[in-house]
Protein backbone atom coordinates (compact mmCIF):
# COMPACT_ATOMS: atom_id res chain seq x y z
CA UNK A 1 0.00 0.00 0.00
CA UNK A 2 2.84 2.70 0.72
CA UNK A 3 4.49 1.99 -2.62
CA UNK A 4 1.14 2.80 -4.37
CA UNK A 5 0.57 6.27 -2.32
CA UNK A 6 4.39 6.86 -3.66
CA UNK A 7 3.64 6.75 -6.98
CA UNK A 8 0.57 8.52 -6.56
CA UNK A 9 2.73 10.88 -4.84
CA UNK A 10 4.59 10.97 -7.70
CA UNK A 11 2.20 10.96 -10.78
CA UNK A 12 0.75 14.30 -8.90
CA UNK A 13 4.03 15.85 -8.81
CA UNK A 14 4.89 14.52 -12.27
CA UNK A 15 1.70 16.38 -13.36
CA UNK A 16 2.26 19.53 -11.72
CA UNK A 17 5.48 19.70 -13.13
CA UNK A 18 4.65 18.81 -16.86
CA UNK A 19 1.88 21.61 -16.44
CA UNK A 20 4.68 24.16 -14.93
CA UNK A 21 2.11 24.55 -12.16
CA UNK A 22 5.10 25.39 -9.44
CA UNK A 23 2.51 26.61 -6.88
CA UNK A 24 0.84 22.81 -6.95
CA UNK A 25 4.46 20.88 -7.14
CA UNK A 26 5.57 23.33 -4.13
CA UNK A 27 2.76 22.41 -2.15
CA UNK A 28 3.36 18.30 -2.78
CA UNK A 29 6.79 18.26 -2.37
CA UNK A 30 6.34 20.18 1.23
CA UNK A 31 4.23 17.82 1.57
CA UNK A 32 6.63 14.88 1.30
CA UNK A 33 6.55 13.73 -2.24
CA UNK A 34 9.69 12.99 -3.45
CA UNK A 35 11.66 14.85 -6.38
CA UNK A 36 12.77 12.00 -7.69
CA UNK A 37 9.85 9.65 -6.92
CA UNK A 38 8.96 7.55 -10.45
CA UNK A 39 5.57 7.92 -11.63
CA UNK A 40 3.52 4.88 -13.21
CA UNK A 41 5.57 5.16 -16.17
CA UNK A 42 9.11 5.03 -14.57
CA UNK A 43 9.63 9.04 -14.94
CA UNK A 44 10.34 11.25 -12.20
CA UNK A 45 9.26 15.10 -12.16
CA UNK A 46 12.61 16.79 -13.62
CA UNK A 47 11.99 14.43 -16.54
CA UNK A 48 8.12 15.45 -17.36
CA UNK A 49 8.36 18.98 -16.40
CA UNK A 50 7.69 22.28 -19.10
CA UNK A 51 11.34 22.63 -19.77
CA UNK A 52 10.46 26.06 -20.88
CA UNK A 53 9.63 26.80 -17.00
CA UNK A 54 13.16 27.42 -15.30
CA UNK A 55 11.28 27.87 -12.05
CA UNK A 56 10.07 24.52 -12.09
CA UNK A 57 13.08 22.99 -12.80
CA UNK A 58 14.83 25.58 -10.00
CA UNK A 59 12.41 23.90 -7.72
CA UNK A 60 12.75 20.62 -8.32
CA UNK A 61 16.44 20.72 -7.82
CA UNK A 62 16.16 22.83 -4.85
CA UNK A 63 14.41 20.02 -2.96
CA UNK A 64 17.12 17.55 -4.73
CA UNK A 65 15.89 16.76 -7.83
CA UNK A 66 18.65 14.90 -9.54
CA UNK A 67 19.45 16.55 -12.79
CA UNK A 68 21.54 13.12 -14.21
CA UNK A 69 18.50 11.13 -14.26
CA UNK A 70 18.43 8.96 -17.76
CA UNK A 71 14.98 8.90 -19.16
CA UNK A 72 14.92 4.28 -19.14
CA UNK A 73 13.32 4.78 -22.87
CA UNK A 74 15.56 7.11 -24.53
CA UNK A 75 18.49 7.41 -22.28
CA UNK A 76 18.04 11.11 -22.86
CA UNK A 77 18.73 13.28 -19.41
CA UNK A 78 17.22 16.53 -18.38
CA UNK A 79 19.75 18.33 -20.48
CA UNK A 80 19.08 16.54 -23.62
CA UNK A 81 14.78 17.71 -23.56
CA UNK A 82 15.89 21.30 -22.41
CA UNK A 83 18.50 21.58 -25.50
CA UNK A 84 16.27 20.23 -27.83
CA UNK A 85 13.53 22.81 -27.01
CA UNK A 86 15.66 25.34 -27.07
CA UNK A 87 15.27 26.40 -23.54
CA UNK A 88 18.60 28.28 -22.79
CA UNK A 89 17.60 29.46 -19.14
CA UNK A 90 16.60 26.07 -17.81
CA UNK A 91 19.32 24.61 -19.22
CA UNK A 92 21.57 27.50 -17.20
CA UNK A 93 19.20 26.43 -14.31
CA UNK A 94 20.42 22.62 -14.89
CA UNK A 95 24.19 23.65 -15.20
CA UNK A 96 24.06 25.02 -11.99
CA UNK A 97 22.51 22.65 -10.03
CA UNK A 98 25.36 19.85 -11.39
CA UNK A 99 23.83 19.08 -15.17
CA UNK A 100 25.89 16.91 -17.34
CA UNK A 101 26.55 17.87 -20.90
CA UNK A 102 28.74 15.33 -21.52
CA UNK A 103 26.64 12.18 -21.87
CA UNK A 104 24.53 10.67 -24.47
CA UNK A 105 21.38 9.66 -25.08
CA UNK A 106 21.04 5.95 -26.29
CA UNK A 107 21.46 7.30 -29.74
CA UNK A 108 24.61 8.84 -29.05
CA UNK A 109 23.86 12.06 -29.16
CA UNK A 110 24.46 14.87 -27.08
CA UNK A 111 22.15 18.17 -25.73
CA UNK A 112 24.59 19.98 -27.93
CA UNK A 113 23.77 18.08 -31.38
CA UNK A 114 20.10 18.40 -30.44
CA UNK A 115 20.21 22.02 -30.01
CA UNK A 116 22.46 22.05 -33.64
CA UNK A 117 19.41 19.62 -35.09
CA UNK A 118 16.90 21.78 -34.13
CA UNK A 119 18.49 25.68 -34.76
CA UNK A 120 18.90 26.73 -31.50
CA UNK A 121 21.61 29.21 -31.81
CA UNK A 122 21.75 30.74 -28.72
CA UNK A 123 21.58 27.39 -27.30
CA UNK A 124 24.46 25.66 -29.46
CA UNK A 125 26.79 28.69 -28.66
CA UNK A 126 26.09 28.22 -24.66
CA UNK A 127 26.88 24.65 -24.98
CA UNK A 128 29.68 25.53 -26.93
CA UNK A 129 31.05 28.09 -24.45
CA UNK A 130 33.02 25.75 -22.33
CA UNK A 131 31.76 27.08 -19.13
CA UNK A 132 29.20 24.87 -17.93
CA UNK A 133 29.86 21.75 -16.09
CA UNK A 134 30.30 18.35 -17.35
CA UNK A 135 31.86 20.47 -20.91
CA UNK A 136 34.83 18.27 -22.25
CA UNK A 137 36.32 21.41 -23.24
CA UNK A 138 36.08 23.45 -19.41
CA UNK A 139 37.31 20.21 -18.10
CA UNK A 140 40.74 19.95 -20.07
CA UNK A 141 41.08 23.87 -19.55
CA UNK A 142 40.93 22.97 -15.83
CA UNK A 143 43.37 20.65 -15.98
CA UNK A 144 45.78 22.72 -17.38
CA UNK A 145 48.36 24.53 -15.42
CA UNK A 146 48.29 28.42 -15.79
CA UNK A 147 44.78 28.92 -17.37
């Protein structure tokens, strides 16, 4: 019985989030639903939520929302559905809370060559910078001595 009221626990949050109702998913996670609770179809909040609504995702990660969580269909993460929108400021919402840019999807593709697929400009040159975690390139800068 308490692993049903958990995913029910979930597929509310899960809703509130895909809706970018942040008032509701406030309200359920103070209540005690977890962030990363799976709903009936193995998908936690971060992963259903209007990637267009930064506050949602600022939320979710606030009250520990992991933002490496691999969708189990597509292997796509967090990063991957905000890149291919084209939502630049949740994906600077993800970066900051620990997002990696630096792992594929089960295709093999990154958020970068999503955002490239799709035209997001803005988006390809702030995965480009360098300066987010989990970047290939920030990390070798990093490691080199004088930089």
């Amino acid at each position: 019985m308490q692993r049903r009221a958990e995913i029910d626990r979930a597929n509310r949050l899960s809703s509130a989030a895909a809706r970018g109702n942040v008032d509701e998913a406030r309200r359920l996670l103070e209540g005690g639903a977890d962030p990363n609770g799976m709903n009936s179809h193995g998908r936690s909040a971060i992963q259903v939520m209007m990637m267009g609504n930064p506050q949602m995702a600022e939320l979710l990660l606030q009250r520990g929302a992991d933002p490496n969580l691999r969708d189990p269909t597509t292997g796509s993460f967090p990063a991957h559905d905000a890149a291919r929108g084209g939502f630049l400021d949740t994906l600077r919402v993800l970066c900051q809370w620990g997002a990696r840019f630096d792992l594929p999807d089960y295709r093999g593709r990154l958020p970068l060559d999503l955002a490239v697929e799709n035209g997001w400009t803005q988006v390809v040159a702030y995965l480009s910078d360098g300066r987010q975690q989990g970047n290939p390139a920030k990390e070798e800068e990093e490691r080199r001595p004088g930089v």
